[in-house]
Protein backbone atom coordinates (compact mmCIF):
# COMPACT_ATOMS: atom_id res chain seq x y z
CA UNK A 1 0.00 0.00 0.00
CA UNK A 2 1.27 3.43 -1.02
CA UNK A 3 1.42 5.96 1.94
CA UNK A 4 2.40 9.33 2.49
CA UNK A 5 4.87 9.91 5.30
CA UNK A 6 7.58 12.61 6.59
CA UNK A 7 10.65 12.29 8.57
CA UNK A 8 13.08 14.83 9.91
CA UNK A 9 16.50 13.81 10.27
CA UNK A 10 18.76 16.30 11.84
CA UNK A 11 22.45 15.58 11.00
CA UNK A 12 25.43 17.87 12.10
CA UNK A 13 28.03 19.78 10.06
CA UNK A 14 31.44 21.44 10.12
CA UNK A 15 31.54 23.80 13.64
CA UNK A 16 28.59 21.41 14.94
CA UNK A 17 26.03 23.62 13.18
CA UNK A 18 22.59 21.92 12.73
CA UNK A 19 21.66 21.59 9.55
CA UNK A 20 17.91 19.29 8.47
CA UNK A 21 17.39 16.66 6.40
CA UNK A 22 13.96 15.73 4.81
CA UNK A 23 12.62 12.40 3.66
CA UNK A 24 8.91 13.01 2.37
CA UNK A 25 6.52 10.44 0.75
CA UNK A 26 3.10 10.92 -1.35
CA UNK A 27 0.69 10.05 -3.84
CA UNK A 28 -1.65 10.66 -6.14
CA UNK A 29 -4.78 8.57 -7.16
CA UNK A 30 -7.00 9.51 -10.12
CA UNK A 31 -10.23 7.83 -11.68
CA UNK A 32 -11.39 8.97 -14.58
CA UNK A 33 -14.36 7.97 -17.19
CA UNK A 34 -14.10 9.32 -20.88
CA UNK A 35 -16.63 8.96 -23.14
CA UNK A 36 -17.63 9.55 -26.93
CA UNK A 37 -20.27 9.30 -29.34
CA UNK A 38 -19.65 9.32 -33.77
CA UNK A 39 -15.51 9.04 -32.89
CA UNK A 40 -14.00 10.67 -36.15
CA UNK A 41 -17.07 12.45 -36.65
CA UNK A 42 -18.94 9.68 -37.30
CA UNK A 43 -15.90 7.30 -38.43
CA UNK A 44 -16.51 5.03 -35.46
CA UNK A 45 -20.23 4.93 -33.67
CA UNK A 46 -19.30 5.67 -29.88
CA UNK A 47 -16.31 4.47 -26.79
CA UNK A 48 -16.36 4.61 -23.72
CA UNK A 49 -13.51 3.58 -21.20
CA UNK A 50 -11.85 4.22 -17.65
CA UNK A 51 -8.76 5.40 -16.69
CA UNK A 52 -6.78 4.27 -13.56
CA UNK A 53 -3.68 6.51 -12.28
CA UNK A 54 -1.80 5.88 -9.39
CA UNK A 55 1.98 8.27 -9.36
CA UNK A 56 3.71 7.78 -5.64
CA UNK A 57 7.07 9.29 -4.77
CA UNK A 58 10.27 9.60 -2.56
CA UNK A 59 11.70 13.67 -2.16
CA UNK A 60 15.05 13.48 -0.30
CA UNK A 61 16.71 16.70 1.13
CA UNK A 62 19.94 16.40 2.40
CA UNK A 63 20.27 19.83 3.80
CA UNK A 64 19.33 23.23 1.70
CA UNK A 65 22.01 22.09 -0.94
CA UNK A 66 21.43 18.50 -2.25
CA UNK A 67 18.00 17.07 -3.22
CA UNK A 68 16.79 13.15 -4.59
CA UNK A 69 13.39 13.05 -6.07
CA UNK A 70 12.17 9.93 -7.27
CA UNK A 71 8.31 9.08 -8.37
CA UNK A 72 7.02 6.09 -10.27
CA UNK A 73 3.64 6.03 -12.50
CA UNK A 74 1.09 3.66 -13.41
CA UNK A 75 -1.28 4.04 -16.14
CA UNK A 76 -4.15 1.19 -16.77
CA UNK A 77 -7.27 1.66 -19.39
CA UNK A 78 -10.53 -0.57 -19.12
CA UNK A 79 -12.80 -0.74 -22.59
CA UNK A 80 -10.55 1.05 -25.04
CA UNK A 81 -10.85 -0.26 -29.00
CA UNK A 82 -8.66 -0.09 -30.39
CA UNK A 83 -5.68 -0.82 -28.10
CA UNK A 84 -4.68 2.33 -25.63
CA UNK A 85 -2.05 4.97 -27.28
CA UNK A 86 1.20 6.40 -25.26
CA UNK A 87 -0.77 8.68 -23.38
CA UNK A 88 -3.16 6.00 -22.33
CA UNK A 89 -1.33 3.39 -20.94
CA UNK A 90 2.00 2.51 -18.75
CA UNK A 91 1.63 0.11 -16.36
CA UNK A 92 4.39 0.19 -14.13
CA UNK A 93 7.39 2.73 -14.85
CA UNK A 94 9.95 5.53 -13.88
CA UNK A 95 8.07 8.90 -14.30
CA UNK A 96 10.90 11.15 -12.67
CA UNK A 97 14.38 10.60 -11.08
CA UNK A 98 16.53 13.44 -10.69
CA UNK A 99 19.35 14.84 -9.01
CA UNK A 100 19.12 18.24 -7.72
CA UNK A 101 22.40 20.32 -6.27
CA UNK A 102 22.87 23.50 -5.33
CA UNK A 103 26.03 25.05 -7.09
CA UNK A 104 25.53 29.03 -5.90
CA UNK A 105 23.06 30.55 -3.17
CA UNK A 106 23.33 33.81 -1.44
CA UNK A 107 22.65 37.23 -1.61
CA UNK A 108 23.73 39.48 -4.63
CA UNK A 109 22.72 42.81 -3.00
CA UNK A 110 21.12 43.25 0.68
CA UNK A 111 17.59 41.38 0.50
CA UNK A 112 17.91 40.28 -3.10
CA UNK A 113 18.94 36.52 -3.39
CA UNK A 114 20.32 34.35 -6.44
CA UNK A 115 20.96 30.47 -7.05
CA UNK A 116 22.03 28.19 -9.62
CA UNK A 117 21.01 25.01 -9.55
CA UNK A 118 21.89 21.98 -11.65
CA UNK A 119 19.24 19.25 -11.90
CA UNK A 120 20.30 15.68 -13.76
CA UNK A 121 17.92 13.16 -14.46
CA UNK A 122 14.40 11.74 -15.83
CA UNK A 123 12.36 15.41 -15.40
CA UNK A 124 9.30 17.03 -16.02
CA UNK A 125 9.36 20.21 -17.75
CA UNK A 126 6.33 22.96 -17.99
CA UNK A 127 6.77 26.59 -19.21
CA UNK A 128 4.31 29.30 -19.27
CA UNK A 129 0.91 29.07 -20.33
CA UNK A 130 2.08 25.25 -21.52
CA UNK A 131 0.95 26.19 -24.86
CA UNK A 132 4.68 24.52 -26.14
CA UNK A 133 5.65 22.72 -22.88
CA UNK A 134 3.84 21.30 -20.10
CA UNK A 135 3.83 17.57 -18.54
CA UNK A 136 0.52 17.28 -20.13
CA UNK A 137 -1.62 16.43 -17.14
CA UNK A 138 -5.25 15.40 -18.19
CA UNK A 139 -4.11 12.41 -20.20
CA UNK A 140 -3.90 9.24 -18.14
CA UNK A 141 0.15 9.21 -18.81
CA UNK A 142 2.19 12.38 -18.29
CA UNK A 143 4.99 13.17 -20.35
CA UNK A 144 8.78 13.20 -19.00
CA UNK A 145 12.46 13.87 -20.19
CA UNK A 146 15.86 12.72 -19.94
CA UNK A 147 18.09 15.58 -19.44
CA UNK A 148 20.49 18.20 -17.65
CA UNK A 149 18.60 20.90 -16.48
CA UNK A 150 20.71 24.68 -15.16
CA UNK A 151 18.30 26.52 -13.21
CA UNK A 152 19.18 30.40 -12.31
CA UNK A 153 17.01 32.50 -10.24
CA UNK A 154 17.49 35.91 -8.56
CA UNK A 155 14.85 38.81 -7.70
CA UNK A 156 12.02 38.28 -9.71
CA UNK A 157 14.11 36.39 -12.52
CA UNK A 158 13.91 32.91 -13.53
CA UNK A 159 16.32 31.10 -16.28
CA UNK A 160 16.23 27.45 -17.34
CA UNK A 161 18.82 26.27 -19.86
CA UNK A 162 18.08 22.85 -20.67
CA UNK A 163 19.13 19.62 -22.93
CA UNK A 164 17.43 16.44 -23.18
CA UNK A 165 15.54 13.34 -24.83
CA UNK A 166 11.82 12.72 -24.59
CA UNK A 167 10.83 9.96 -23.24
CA UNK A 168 9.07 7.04 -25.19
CA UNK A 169 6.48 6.30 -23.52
CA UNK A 170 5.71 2.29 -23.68
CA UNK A 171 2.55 0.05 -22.34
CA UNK A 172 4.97 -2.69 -20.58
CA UNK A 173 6.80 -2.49 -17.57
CA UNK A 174 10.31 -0.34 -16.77
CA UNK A 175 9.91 -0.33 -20.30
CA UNK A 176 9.89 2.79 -21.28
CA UNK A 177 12.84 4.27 -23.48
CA UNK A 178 14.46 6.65 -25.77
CA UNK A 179 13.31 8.05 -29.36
CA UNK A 180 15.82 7.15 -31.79
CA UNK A 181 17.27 10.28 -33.24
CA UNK A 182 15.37 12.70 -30.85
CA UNK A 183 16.30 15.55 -28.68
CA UNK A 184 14.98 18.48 -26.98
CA UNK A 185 17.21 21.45 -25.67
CA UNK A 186 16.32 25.16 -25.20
CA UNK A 187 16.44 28.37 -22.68
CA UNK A 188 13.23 29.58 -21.31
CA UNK A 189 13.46 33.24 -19.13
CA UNK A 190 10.65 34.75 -17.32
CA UNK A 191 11.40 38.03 -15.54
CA UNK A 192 8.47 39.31 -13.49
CA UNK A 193 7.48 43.51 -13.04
CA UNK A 194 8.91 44.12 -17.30
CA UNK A 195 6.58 47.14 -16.20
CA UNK A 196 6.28 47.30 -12.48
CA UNK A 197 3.25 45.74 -11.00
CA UNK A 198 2.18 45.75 -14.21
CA UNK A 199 3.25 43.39 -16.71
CA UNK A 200 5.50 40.34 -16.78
CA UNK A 201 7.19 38.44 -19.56
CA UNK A 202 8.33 35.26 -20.60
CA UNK A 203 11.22 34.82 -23.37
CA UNK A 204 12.44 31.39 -24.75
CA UNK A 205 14.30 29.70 -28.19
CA UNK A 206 13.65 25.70 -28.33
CA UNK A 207 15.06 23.66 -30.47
CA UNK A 208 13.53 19.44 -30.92
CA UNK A 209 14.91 16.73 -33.62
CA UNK A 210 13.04 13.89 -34.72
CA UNK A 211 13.67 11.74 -36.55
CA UNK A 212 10.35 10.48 -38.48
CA UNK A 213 8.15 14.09 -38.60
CA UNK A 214 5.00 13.01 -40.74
CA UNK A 215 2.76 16.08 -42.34
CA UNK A 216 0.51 16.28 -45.35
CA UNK A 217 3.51 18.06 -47.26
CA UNK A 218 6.03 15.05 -46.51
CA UNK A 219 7.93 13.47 -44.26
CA UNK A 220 11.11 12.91 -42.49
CA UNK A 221 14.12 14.11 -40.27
CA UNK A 222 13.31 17.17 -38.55
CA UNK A 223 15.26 19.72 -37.09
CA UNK A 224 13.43 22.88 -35.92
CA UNK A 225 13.74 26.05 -34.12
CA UNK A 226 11.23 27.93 -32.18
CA UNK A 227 12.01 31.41 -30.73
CA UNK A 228 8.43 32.79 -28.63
CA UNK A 229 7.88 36.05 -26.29
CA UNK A 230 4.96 36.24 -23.90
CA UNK A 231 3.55 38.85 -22.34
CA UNK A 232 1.36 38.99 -19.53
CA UNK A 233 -0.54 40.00 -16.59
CA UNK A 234 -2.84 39.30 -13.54
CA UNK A 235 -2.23 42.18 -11.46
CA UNK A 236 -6.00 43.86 -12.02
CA UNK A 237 -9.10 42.33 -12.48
CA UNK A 238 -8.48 42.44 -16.32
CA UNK A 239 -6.23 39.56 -17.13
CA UNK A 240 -3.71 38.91 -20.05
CA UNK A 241 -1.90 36.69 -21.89
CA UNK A 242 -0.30 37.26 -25.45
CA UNK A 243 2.48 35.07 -27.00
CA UNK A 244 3.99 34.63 -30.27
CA UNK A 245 6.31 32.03 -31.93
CA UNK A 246 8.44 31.80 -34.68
CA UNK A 247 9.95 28.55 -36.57
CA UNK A 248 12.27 28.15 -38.57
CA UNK A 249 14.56 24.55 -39.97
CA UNK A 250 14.68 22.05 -41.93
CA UNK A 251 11.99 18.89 -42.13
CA UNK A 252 13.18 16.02 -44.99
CA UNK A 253 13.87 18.15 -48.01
CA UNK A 254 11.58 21.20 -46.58
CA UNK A 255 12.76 24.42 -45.20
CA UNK A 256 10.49 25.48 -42.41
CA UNK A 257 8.69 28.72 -42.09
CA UNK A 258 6.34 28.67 -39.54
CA UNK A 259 4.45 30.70 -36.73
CA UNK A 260 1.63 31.16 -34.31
CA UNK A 261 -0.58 34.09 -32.13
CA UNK A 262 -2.54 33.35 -29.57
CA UNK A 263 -4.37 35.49 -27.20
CA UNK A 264 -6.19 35.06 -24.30
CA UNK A 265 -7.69 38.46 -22.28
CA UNK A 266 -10.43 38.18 -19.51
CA UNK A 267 -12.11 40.25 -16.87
CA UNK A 268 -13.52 38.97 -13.56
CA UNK A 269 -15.76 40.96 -11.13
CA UNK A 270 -14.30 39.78 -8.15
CA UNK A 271 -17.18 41.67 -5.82
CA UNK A 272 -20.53 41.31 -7.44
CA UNK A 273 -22.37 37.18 -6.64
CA UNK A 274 -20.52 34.43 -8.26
CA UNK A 275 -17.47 36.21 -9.36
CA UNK A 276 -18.17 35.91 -13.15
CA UNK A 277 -14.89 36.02 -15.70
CA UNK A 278 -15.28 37.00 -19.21
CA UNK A 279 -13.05 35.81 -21.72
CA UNK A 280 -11.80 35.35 -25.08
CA UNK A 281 -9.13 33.84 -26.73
CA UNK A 282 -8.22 33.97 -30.09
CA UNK A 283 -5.32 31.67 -31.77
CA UNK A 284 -3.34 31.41 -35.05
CA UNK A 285 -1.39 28.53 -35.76
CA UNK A 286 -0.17 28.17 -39.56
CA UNK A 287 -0.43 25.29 -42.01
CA UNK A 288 1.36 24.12 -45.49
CA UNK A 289 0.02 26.55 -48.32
CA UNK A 290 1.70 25.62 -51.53
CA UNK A 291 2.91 21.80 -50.83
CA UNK A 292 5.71 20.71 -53.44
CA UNK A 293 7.45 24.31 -53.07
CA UNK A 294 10.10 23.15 -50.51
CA UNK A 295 9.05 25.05 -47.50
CA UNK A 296 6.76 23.61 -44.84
CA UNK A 297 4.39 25.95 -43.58
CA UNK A 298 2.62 23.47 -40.59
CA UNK A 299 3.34 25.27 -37.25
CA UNK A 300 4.38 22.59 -34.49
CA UNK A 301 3.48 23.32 -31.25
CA UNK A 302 6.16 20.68 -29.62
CA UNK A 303 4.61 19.36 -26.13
CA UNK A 304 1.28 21.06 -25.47
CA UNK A 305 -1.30 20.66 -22.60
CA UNK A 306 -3.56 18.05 -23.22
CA UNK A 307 -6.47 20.85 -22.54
CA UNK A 308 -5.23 23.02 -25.77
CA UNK A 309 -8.96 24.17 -26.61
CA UNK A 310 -10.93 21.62 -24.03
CA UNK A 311 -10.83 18.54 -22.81
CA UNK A 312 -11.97 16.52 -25.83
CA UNK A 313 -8.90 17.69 -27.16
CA UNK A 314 -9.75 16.17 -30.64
CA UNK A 315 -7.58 19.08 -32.39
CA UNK A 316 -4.23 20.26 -32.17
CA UNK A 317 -2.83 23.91 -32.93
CA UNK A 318 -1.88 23.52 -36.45
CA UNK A 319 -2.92 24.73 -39.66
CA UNK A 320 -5.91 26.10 -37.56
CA UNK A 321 -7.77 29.57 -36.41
CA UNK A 322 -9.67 30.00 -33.71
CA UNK A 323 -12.19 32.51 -32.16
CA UNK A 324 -12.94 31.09 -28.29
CA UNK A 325 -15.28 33.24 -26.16
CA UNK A 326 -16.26 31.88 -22.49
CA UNK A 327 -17.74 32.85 -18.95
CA UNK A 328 -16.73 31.53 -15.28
CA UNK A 329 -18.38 31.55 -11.93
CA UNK A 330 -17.85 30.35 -8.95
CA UNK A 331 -21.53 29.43 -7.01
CA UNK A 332 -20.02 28.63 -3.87
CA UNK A 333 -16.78 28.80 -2.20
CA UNK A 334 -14.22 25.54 -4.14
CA UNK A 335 -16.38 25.17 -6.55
CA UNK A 336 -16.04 26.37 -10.18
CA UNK A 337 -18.07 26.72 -13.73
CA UNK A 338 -17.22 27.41 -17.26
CA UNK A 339 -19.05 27.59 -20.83
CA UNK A 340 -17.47 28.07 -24.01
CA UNK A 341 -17.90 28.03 -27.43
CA UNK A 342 -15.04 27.42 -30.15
CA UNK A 343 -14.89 28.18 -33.67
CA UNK A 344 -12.38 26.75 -35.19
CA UNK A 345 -11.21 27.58 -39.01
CA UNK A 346 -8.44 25.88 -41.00
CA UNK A 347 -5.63 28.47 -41.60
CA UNK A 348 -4.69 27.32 -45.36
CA UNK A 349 -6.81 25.00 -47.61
CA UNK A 350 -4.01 23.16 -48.92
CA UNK A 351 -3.37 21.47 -45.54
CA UNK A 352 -5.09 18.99 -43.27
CA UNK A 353 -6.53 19.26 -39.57
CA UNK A 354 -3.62 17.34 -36.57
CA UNK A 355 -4.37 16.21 -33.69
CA UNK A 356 -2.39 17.61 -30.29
CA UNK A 357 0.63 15.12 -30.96
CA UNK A 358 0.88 16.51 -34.80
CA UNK A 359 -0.76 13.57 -36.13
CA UNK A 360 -2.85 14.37 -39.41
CA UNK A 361 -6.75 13.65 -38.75
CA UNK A 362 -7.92 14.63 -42.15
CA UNK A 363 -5.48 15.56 -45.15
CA UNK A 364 -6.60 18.98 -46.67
CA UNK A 365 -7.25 18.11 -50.29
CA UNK A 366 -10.94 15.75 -48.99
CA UNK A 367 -12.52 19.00 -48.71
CA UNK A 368 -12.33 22.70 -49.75
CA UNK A 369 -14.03 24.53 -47.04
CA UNK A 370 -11.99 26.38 -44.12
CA UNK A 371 -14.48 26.03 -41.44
CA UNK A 372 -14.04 23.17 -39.46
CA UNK A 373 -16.47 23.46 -37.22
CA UNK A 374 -17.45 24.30 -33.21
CA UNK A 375 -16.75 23.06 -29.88
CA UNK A 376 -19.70 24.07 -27.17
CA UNK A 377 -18.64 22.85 -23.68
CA UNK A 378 -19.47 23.05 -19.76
CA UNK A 379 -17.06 22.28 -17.48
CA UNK A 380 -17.31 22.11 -13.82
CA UNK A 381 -14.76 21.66 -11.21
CA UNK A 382 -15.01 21.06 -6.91
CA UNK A 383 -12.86 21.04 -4.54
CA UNK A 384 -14.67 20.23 -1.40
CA UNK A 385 -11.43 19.97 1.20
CA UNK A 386 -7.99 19.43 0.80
CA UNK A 387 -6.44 16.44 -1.48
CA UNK A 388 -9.57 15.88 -2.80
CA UNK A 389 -10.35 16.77 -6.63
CA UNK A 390 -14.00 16.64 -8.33
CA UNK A 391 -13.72 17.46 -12.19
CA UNK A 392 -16.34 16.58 -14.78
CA UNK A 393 -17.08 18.38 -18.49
CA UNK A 394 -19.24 17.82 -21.49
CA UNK A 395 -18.75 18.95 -25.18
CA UNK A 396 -20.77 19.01 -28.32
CA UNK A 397 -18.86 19.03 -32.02
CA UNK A 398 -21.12 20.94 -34.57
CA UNK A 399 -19.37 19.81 -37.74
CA UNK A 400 -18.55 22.36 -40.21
CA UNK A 401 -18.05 22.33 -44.00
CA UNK A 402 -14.65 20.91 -44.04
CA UNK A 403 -15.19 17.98 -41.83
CA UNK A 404 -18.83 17.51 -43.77
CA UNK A 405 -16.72 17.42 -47.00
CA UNK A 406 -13.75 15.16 -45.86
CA UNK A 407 -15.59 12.87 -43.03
CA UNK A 408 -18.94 11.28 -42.68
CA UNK A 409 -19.68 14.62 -40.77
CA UNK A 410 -21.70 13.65 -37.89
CA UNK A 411 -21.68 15.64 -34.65
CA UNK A 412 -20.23 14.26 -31.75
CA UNK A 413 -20.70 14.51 -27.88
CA UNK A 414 -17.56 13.90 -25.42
CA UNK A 415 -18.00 13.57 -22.01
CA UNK A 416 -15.33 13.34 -19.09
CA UNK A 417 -15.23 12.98 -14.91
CA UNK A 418 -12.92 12.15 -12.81
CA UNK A 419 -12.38 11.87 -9.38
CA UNK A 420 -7.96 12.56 -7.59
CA UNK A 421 -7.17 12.64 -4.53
CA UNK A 422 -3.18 13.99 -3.53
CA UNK A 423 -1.59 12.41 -0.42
């Protein structure tokens, strides 16, 4: 049986100065039902499965310099058809292992502190708004990478510089491996108060290789760039988030030339009943226009949140535009509610519609039409008390022209609970 535990240790150092140790164990438990009707649009009649999670781990601090974090996953299905994907299913294996020591810590300037710290081993990374990297938590398996990882941070100002593998992800047991020919490496900055109290910001280049990239215009060896800025803030009851990205490389024969926008602005009205948000977001995320000219056009967005539009998360944010209005309350204290409606457009007609890992759904040349269609959803989440986690949410598809051209075109329904609870 898993159980969550701590233990202080107090050890001595040099001059007999006490210095603590920490041993702490946990867990995390997570049931979850998924459900759909016309899969594909109609490709498939209707599935429905369950998802069992169970992640426990080990956190070792041997004083305030040298840290050991260890935590294993397991990942079951029951009722998938076909058999579960990579995100679906691990039974037993190594989600994180890492290495954490303290190379520099002190103060710079009277009250203003800085650190470097060098972390080595199986990681999770997540950046930002985790539009481009995030350990993609609503899928049943979360993502992880081999890697080095320096860590600087001082007043305000955080810098990762980073180089790594992804992990592959396999069904079996301590199992899981390396992509052949892959690799992930970047810097990501964020450097809060850009304008004091005001606005913060978020600058980053990534780079990723793989070795078998697969798009409507071809495939092969990839090797792209991204540079992204993002700007934002949550300092007044208006919230903001803009960010931008830029790609550039090579994929097979293909020079790429690639970009997205996406915004996301709100306003909440924190003192009238239920503390309603308004919001909008609004995204850009380019496709192939002229395929056979040597330049791939489809925007990659690397290793998003599973929850990219919602959490049927049937498409990913490529060769697509989107116009995404919504409102939040909050009824009762723990306890919040959200509707919103997605239109979603392709970006060029000469390319297809991806899912979130980049796979094509539907190649571009079934159908003419840009509209792809809408997403209306309710979503719903309670936390009663501490540890525990409540989340359900239900979605409609109204297919649009493209999808009635290139699919049989039927609407579909998706619905989702779940039920955590966080030792």
């Amino acid at each position: 049986m898993i159980f969550s535990g701590l233990l202080l240790l107090q050890t001595c150092v040099l001059a007999g100065e006490a210095r603590a140790s920490e041993l702490t164990f946990g867990a995390d438990f997570r049931e979850r039902y998924e459900f759909f009707s016309n899969v594909n649009w109609g490709h498939e009649k209707r599935d429905g499965y369950l998802f069992h999670r169970v992640m426990a781990h080990g956190d070792v601090h041997l004083g305030d310099r040298f840290r050991v974090f260890l935590r294993l996953k397991s990942g079951l299905v029951s009722g998938m058809k076909p058999e579960p994907g990579p995100a679906d299913q691990d039974k037993l294996d190594l989600h994180q292992g890492f290495v954490d020591g303290v190379l520099t810590a002190g103060e710079v300037h009277p009250g203003e502190a800085q650190s470097l710290l060098l972390r080595m081993g199986r990681q999770e990374y997540s950046y930002g708004s985790q539009r481009i990297v995030s350990i993609r938590e609503v899928p049943n398996v979360r993502r992880s990478f081999d890697g080095v990882t320096l860590i600087w941070e001082q007043d305000g100002a955080r810098v990762d510089a980073f180089a790594s593998k992804p992990v592959n992800i396999r069904s079996g047991v301590f199992d899981d491996n390396w992509k052949d020919g892959s690799g992930f490496w970047g810097i990501y900055s964020t450097v809060s108060g850009v304008i004091p109290t005001v606005l913060d910001a978020d600058l980053y280049y990534l780079g990723l290789r793989q070795s078998s990239a697969r798009y409507q215009a071809g495939k092969g060896t990839e090797l792209r760039h991204s540079a992204g800025i993002r700007v934002f803030s949550e300092k007044f009851p208006a919230d903001f988030n803009f960010e931008g990205v830029y790609q550039w490389g090579a994929s097979g024969e293909q020079a790429i030339r690639a970009w997205t926008l996406a915004l996301d602005v709100g306003y909440t009205w924190r003192d009238v009943p239920l503390k309603p948000r308004l919001g909008l977001k609004a995204d850009v995320a380019t496709g192939d226009r002229a395929p056979g000219d040597g330049r791939l056009g489809t925007f990659n967005a690397l290793f998003p949140k599973g929850t990219y539009f919602n959490y049927a998360a049937v498409l990913g944010p490529a060769n697509l535009m989107d116009l995404h209005p919504s409102l939040t309350v909050q009824p009762m204290q723990g306890v919040s509610v959200m509707a919103d409606w997605d239109f979603v457009w392709r970006h060029s007609r000469q390319d297809g519609i991806y899912d979130l890992a980049v796979n094509l759904i539907t190649p571009g040349d079934a159908g003419q039409d840009k509209y792809v269609g809408s997403q209306l959803s309710l979503s719903g989440k309670y936390d009663p008390v501490p540890r525990w986690e409540f989340v359900g949410s239900f979605t409609h598809f109204f297919t649009g022209g493209f999808l009635k051209q290139a699919t049989p075109g039927k609407d579909f329904d998706y619905l989702t609970f779940w039920v955590a609870y966080h030792l």
